[in-house]
N, C-alpha and C. Protein backbone atom coordinates (compact mmCIF):
# COMPACT_ATOMS: atom_id res chain seq x y z
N UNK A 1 0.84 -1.19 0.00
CA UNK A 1 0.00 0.00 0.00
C UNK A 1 0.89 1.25 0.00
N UNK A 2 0.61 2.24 -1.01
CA UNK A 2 1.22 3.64 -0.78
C UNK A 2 1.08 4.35 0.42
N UNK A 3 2.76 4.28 1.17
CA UNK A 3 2.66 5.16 2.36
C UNK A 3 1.96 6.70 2.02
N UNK A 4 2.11 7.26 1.18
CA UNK A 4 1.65 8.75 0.66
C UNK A 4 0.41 8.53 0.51
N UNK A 5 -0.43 7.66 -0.13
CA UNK A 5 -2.15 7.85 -0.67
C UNK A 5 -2.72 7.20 0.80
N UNK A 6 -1.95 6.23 1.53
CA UNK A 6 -3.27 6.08 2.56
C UNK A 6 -3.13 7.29 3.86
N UNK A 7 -2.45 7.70 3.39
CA UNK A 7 -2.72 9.32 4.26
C UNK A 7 -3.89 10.24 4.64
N UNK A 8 -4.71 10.14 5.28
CA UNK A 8 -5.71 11.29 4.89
C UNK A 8 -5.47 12.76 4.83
N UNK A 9 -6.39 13.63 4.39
CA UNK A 9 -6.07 15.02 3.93
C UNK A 9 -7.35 15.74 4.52
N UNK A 10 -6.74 16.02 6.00
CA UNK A 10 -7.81 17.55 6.72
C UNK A 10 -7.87 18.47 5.88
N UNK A 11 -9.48 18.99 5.82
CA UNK A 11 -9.86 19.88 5.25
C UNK A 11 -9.90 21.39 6.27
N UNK A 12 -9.23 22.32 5.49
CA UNK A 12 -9.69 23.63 6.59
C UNK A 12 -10.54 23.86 6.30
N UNK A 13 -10.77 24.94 7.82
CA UNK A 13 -12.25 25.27 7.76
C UNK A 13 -12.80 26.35 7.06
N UNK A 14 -12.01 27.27 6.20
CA UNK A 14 -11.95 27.89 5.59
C UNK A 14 -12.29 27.25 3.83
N UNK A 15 -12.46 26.27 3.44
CA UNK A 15 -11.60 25.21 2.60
C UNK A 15 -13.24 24.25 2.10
N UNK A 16 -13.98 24.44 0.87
CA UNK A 16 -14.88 23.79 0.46
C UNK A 16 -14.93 22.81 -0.41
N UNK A 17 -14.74 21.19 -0.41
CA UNK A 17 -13.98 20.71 -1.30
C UNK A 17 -16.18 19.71 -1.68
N UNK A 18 -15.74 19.67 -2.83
CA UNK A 18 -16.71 19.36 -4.19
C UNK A 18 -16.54 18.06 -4.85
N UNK A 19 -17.03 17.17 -4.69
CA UNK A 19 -16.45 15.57 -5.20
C UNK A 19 -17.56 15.23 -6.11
N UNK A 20 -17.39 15.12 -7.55
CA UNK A 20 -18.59 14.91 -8.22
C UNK A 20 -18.09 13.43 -9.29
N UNK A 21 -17.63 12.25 -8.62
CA UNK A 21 -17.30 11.37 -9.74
C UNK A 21 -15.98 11.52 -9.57
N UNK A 22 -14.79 11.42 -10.46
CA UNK A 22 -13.50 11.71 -10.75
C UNK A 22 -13.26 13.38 -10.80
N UNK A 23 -14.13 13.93 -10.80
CA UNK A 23 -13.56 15.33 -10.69
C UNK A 23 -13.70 15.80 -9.09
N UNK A 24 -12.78 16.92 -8.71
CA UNK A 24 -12.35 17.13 -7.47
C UNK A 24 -12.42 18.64 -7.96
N UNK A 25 -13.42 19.48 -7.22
CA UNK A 25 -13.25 20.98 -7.12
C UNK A 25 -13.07 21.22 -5.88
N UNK A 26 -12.23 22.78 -5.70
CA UNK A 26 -11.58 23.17 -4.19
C UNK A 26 -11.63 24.34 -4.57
N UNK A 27 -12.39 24.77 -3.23
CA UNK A 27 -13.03 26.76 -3.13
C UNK A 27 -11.82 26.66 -2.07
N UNK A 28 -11.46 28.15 -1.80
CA UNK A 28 -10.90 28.80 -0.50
C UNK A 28 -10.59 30.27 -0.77
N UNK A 29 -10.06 30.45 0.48
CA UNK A 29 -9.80 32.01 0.22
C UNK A 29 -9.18 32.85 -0.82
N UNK A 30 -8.28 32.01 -1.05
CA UNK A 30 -7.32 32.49 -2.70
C UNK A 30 -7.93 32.41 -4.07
N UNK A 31 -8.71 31.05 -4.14
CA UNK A 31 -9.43 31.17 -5.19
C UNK A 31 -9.82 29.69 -5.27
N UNK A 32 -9.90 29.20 -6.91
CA UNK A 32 -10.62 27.83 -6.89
C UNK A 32 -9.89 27.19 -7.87
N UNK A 33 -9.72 25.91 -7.18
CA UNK A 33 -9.09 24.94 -9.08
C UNK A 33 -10.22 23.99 -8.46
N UNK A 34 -9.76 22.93 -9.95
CA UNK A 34 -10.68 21.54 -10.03
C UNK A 34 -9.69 20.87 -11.49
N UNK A 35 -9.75 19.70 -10.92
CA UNK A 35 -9.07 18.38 -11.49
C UNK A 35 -9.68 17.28 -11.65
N UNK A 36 -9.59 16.89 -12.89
CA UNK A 36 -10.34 15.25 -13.30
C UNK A 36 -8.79 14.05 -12.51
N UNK A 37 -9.22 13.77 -11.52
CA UNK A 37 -8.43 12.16 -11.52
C UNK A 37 -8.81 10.98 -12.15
N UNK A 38 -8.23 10.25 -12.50
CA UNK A 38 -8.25 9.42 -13.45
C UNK A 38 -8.86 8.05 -12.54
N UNK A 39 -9.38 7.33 -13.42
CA UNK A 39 -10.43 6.14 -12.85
C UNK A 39 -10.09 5.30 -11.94
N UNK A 40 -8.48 5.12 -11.50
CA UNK A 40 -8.31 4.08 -10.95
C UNK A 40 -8.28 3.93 -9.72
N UNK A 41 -8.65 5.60 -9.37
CA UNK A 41 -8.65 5.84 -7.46
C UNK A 41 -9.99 6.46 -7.45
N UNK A 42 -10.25 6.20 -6.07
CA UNK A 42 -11.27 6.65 -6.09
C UNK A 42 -11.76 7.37 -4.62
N UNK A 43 -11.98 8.70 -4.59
CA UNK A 43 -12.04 9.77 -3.67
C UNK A 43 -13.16 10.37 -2.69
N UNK A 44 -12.93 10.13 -1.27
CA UNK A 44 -14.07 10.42 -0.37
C UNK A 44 -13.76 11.36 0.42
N UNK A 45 -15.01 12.06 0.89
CA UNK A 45 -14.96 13.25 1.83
C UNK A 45 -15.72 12.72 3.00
N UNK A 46 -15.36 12.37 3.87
CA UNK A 46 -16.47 12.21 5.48
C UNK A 46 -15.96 12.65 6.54
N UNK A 47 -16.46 13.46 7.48
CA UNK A 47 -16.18 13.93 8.63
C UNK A 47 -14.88 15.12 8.62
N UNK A 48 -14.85 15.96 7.87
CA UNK A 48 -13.58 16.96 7.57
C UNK A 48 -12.39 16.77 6.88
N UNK A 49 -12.27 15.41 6.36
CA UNK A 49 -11.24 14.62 5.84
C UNK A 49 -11.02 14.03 4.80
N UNK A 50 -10.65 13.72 3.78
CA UNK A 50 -10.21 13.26 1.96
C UNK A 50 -9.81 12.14 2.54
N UNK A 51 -10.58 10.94 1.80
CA UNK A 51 -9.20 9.84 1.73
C UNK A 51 -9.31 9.77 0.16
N UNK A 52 -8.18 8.76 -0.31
CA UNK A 52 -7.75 8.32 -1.69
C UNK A 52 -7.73 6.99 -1.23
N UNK A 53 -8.84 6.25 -1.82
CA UNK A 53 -8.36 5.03 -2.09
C UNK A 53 -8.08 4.16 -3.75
N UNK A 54 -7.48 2.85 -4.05
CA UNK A 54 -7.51 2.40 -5.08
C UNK A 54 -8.68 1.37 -5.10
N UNK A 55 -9.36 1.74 -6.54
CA UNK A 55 -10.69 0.68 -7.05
C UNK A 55 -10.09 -0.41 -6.95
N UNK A 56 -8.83 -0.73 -7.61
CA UNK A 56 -8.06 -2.61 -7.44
C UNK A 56 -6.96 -2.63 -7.07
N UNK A 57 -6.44 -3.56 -7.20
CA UNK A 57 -4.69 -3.56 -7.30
C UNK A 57 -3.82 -3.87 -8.31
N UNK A 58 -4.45 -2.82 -9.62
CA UNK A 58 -4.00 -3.25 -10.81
C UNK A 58 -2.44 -2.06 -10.48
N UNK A 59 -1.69 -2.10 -11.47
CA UNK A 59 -0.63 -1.87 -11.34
C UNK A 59 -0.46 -0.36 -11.90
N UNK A 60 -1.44 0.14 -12.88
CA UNK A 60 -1.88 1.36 -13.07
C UNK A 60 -2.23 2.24 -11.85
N UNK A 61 -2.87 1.48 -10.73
CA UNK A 61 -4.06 2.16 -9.45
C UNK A 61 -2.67 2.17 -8.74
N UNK A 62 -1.86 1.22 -8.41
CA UNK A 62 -0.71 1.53 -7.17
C UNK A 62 -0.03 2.58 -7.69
N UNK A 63 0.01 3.07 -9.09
CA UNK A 63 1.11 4.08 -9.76
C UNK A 63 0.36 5.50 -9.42
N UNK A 64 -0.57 5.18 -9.40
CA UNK A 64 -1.66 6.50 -9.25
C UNK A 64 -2.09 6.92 -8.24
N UNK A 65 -2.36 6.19 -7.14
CA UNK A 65 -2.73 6.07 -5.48
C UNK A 65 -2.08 7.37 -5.10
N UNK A 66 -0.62 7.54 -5.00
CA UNK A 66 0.35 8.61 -3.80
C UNK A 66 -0.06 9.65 -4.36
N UNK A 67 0.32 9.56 -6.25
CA UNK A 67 -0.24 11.24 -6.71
C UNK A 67 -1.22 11.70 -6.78
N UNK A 68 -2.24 11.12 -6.96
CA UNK A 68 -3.53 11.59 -6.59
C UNK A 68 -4.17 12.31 -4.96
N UNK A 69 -3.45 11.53 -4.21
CA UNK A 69 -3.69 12.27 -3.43
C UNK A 69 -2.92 13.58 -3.05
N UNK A 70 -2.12 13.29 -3.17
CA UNK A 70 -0.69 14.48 -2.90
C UNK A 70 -1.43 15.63 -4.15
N UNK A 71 -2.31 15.62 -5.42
CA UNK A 71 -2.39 16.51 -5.74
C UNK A 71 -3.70 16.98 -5.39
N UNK A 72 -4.79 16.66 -4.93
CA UNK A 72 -5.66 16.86 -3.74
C UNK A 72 -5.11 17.83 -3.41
N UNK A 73 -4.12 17.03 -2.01
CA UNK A 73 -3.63 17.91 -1.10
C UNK A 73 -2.93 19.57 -1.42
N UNK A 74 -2.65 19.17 -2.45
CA UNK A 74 -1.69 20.35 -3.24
C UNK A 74 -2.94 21.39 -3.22
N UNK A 75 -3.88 20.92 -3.71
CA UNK A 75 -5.00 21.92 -4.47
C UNK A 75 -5.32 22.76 -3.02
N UNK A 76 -5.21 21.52 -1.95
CA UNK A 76 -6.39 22.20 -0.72
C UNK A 76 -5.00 23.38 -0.17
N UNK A 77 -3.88 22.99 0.04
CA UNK A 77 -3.00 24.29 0.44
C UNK A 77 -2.98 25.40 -0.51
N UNK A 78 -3.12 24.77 -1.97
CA UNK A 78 -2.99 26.07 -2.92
C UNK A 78 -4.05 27.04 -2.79
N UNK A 79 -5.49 26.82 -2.39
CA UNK A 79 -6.51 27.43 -1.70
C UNK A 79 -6.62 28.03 -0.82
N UNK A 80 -5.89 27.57 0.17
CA UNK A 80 -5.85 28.40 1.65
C UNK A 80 -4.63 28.97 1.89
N UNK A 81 -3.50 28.64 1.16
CA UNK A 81 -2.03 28.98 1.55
C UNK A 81 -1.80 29.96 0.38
N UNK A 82 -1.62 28.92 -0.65
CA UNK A 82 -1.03 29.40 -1.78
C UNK A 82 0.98 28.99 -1.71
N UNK A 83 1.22 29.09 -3.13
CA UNK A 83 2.72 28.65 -3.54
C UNK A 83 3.08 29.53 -3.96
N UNK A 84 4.74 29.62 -3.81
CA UNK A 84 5.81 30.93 -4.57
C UNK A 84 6.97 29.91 -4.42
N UNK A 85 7.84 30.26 -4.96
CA UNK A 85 9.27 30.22 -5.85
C UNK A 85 9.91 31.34 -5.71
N UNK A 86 11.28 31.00 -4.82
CA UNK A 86 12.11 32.77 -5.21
C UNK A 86 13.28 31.84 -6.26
N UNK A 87 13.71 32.87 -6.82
CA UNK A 87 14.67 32.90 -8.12
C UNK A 87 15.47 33.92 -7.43
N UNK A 88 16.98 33.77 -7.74
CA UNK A 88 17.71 34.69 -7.65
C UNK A 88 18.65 34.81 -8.98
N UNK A 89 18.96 36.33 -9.21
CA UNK A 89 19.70 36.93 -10.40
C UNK A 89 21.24 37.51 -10.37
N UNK A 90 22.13 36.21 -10.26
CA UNK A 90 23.52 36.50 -10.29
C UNK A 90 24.16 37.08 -11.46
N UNK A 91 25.01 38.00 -11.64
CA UNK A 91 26.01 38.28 -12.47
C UNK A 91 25.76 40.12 -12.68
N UNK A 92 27.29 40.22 -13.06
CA UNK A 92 27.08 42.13 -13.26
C UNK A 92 26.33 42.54 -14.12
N UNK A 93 25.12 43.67 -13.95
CA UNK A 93 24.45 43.98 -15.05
C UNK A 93 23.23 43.37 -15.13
N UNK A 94 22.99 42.15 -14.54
CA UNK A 94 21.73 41.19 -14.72
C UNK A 94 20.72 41.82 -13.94
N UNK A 95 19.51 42.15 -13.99
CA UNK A 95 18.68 42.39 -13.33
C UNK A 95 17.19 42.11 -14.06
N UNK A 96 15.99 42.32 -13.02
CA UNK A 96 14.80 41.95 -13.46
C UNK A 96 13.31 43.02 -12.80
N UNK A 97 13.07 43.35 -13.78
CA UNK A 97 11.89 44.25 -13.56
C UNK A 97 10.63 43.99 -13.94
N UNK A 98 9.47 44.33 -13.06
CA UNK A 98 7.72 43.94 -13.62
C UNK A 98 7.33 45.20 -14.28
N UNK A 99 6.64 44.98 -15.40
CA UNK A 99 5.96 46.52 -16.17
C UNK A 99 4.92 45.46 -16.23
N UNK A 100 3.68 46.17 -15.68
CA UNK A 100 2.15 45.73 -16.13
C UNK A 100 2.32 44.09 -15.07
N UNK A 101 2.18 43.12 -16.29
CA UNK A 101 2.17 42.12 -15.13
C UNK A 101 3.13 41.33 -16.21
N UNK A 102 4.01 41.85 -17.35
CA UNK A 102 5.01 41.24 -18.08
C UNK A 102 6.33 41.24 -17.48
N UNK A 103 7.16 40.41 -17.07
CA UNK A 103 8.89 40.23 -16.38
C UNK A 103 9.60 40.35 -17.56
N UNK A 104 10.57 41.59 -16.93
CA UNK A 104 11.37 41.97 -18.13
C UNK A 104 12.96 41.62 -17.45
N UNK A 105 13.60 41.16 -17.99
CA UNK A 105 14.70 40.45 -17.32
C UNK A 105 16.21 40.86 -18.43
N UNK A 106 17.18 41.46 -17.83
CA UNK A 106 18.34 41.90 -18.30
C UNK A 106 19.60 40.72 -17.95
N UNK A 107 19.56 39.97 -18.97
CA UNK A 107 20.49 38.94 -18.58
C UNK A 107 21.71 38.68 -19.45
N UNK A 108 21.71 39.80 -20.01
CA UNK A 108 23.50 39.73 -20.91
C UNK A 108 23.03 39.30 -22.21
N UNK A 109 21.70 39.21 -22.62
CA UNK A 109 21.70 39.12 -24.00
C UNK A 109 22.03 40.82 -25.02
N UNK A 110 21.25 40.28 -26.26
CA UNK A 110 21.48 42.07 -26.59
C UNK A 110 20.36 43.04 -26.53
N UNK A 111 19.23 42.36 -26.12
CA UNK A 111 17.81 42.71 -26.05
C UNK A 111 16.82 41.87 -24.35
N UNK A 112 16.50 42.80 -23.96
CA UNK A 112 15.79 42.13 -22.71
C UNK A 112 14.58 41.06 -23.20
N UNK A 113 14.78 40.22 -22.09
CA UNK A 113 13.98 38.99 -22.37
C UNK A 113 12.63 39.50 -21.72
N UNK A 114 11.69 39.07 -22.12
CA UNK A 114 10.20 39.46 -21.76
C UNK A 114 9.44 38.33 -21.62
N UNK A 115 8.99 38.16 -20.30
CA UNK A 115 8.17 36.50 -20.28
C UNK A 115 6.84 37.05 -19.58
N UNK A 116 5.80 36.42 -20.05
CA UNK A 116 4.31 37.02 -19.79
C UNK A 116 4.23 35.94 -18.65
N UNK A 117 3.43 35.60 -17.63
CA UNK A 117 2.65 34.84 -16.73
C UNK A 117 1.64 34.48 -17.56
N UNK A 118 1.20 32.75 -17.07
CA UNK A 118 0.16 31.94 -17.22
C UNK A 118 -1.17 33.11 -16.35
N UNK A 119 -2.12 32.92 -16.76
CA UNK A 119 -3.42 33.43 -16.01
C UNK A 119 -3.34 32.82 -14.32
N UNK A 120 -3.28 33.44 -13.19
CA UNK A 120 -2.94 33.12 -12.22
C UNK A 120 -2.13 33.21 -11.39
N UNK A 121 -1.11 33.88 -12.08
CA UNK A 121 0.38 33.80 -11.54
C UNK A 121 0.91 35.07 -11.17
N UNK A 122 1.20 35.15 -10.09
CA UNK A 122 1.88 36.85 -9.73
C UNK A 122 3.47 36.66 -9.95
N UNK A 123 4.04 37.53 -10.55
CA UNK A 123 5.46 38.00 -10.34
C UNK A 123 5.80 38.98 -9.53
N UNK A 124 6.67 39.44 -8.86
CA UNK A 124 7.30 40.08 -7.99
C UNK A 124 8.47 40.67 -8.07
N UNK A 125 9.10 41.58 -8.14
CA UNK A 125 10.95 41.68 -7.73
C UNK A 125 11.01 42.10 -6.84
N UNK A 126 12.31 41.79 -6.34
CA UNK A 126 13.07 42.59 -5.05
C UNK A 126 14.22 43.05 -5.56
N UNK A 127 14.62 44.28 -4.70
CA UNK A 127 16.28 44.40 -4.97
C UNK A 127 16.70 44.21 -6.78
N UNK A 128 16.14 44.47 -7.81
CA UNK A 128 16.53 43.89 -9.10
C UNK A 128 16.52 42.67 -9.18
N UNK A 129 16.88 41.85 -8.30
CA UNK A 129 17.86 40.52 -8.47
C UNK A 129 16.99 39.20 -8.11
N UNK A 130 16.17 39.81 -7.27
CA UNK A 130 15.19 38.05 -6.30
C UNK A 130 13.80 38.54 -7.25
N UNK A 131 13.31 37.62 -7.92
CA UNK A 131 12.07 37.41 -8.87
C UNK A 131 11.63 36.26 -7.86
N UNK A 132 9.96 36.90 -7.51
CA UNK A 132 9.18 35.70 -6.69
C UNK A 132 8.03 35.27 -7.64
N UNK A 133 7.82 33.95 -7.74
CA UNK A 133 6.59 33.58 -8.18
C UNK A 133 5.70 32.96 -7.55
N UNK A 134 4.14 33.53 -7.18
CA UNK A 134 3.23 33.13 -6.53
C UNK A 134 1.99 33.01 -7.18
N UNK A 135 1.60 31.67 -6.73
CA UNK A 135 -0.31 31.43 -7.07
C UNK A 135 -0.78 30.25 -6.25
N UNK A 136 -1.87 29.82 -6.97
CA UNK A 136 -2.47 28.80 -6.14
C UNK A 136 -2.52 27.64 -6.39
N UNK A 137 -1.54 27.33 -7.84
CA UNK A 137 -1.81 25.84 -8.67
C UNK A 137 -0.01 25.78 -8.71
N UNK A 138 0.42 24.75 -7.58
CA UNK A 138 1.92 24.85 -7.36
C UNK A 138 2.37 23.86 -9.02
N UNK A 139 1.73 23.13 -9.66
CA UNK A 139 2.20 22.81 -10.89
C UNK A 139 2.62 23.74 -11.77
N UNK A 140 1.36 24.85 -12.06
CA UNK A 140 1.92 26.06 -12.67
C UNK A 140 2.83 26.92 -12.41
N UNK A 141 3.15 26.98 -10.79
CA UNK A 141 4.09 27.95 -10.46
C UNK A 141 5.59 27.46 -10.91
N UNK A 142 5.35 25.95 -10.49
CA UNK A 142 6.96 25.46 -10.56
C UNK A 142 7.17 25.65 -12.42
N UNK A 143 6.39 25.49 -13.08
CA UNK A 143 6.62 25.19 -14.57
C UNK A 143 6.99 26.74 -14.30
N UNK A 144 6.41 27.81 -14.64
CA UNK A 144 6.39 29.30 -14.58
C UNK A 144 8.03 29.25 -14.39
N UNK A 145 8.63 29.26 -12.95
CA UNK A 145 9.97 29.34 -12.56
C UNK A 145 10.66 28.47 -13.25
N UNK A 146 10.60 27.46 -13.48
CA UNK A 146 11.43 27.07 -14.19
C UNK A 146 11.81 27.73 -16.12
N UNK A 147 10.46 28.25 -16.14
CA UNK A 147 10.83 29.00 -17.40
C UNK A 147 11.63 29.97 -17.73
N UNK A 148 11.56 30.95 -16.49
CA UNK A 148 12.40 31.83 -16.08
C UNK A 148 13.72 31.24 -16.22
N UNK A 149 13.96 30.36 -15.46
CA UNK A 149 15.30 29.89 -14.83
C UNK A 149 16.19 29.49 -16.23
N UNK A 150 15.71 29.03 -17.08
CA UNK A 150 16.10 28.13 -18.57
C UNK A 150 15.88 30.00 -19.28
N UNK A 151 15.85 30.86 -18.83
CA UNK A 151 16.17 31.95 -19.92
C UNK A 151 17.50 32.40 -19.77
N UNK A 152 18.41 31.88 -18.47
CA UNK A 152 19.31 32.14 -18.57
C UNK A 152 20.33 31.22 -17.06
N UNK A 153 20.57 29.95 -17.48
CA UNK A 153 20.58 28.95 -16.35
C UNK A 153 22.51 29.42 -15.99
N UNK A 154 22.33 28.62 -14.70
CA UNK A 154 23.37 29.00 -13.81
C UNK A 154 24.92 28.67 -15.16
N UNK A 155 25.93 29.14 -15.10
CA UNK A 155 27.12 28.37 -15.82
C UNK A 155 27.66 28.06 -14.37
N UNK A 156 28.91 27.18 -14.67
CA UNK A 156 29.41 26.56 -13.96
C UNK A 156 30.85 27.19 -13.55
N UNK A 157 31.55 28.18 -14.56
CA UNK A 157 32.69 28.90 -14.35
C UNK A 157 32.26 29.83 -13.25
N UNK A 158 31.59 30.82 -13.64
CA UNK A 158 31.58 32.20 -13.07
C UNK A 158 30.47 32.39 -11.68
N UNK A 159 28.99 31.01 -12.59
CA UNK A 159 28.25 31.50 -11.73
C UNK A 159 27.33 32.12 -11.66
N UNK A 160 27.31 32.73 -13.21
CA UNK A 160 26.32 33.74 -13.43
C UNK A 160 24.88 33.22 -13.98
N UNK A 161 23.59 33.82 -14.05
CA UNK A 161 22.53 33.47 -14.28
C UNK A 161 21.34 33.65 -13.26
N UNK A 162 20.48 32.59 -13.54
CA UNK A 162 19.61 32.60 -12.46
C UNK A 162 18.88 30.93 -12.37
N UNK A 163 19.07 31.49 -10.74
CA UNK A 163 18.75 30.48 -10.30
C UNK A 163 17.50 30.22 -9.31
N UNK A 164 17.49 28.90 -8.46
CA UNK A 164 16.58 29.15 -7.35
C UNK A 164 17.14 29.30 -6.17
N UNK A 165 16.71 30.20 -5.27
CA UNK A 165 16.76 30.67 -4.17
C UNK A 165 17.10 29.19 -3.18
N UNK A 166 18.40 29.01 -2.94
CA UNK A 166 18.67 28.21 -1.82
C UNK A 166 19.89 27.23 -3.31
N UNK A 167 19.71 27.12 -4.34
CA UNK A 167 20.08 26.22 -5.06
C UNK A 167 21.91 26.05 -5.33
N UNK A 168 22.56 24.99 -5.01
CA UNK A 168 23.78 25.09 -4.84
C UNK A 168 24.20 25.04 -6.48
N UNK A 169 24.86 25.39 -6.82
CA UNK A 169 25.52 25.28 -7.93
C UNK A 169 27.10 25.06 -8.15
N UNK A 170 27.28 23.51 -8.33
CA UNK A 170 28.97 23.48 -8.48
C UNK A 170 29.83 24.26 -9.77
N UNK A 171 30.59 24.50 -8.72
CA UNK A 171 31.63 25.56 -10.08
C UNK A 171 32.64 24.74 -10.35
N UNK A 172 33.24 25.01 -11.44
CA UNK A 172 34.59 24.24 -12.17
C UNK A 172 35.80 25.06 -11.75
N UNK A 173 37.02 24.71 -11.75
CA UNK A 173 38.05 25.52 -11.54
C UNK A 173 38.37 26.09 -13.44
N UNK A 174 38.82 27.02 -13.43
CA UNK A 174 39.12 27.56 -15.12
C UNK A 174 40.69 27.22 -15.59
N UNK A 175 41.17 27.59 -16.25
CA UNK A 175 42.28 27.17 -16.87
C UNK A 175 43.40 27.82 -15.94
N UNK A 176 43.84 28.35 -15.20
CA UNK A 176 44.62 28.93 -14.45
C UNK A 176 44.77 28.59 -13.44
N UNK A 177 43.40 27.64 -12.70
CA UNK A 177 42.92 26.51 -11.44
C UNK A 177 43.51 25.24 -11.71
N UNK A 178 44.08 25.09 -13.24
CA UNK A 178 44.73 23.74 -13.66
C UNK A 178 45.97 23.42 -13.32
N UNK A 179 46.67 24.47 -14.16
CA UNK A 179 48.21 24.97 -13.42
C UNK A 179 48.79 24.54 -12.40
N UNK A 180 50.34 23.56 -12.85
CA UNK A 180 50.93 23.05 -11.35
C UNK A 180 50.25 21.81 -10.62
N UNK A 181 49.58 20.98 -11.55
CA UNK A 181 48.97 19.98 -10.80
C UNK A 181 49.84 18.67 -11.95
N UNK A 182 50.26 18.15 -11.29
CA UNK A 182 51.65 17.49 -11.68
C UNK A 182 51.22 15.53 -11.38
């Protein structure tokens, strides 16, 4: 049995969850998603609480069991909590600015990069350099940041680019770091 799907999932009280068949809608304070899960689990609400269980033990339903619920769960924090992503913007010259709700990002090309948000999605800067991304559907957010991140990803010499906030990045020694090693 999936340690993750036989988990149950408290509902806040803030937090209106909607079970109609395979589809799963979730109201809260932030706003609302809804998701079709797929046939092989199958989803209850009694007494303040979600479970996920599997219809059999076909080998499709054990593959499906943990994520299904875990994206439940996702939905019910993305409702009452909500998700963000910080990015940070290394190197001289690099920086990142919001006009309207378009991220305009100066990253050593010869023309600034311009990336629009999915419907849902807030951008942020700080300081030029820390770009936050926040909403309520953490699938979209992480895709979102990672789009960012691939407009101009860490190198490994210098260092420069952008990255995520906390993210280690190994550096190489350069040709002068070689020198004298015998």
């Amino acid at each position: 049995m999936s340690r993750i799907g036989k988990r149950p999932i408290p509902i806040p009280g803030k937090v209106t969850v909607e079970i109609d068949g395979q589809r799963v809608a979730v109201k809260g304070p932030k706003g609302e998603l809804s998701r079709v899960l797929p046939e092989e689990v199958l989803v209850v609400e009694e007494s303040g609480t979600i479970t996920v269980t599997r219809r059999d033990e076909s080998r499709a339903a054990r593959q499906r069991h943990g994520l299904c619920r875990t994206l439940v769960a996702n939905m019910i924090d993305g409702v009452s909590a909500g998700f963000q992503k910080r990015l940070e913007i290394q190197g001289v010259g690099y920086r990142a600015q919001v006009q309207g709700r378009t991220l305009i990002l100066n990253v050593g090309y010869s023309k600034p990069v311009e990336i629009q948000p999915p419907e849902g999605i807030l951008l942020a800067v700080e300081n030029n350099t820390n770009v936050i991304v926040s909403g309520i559907d953490k699938e979209v957010v992480g895709n979102t940041a990672a789009r960012i991140r691939a407009v101009r990803p860490p190198e490994v010499y210098k260092g420069k680019g952008i990255r995520y906030a906390g993210e280690f990045v190994r550096r190489k020694v350069g040709k002068a770091g070689g020198k004298g090693k015998k």
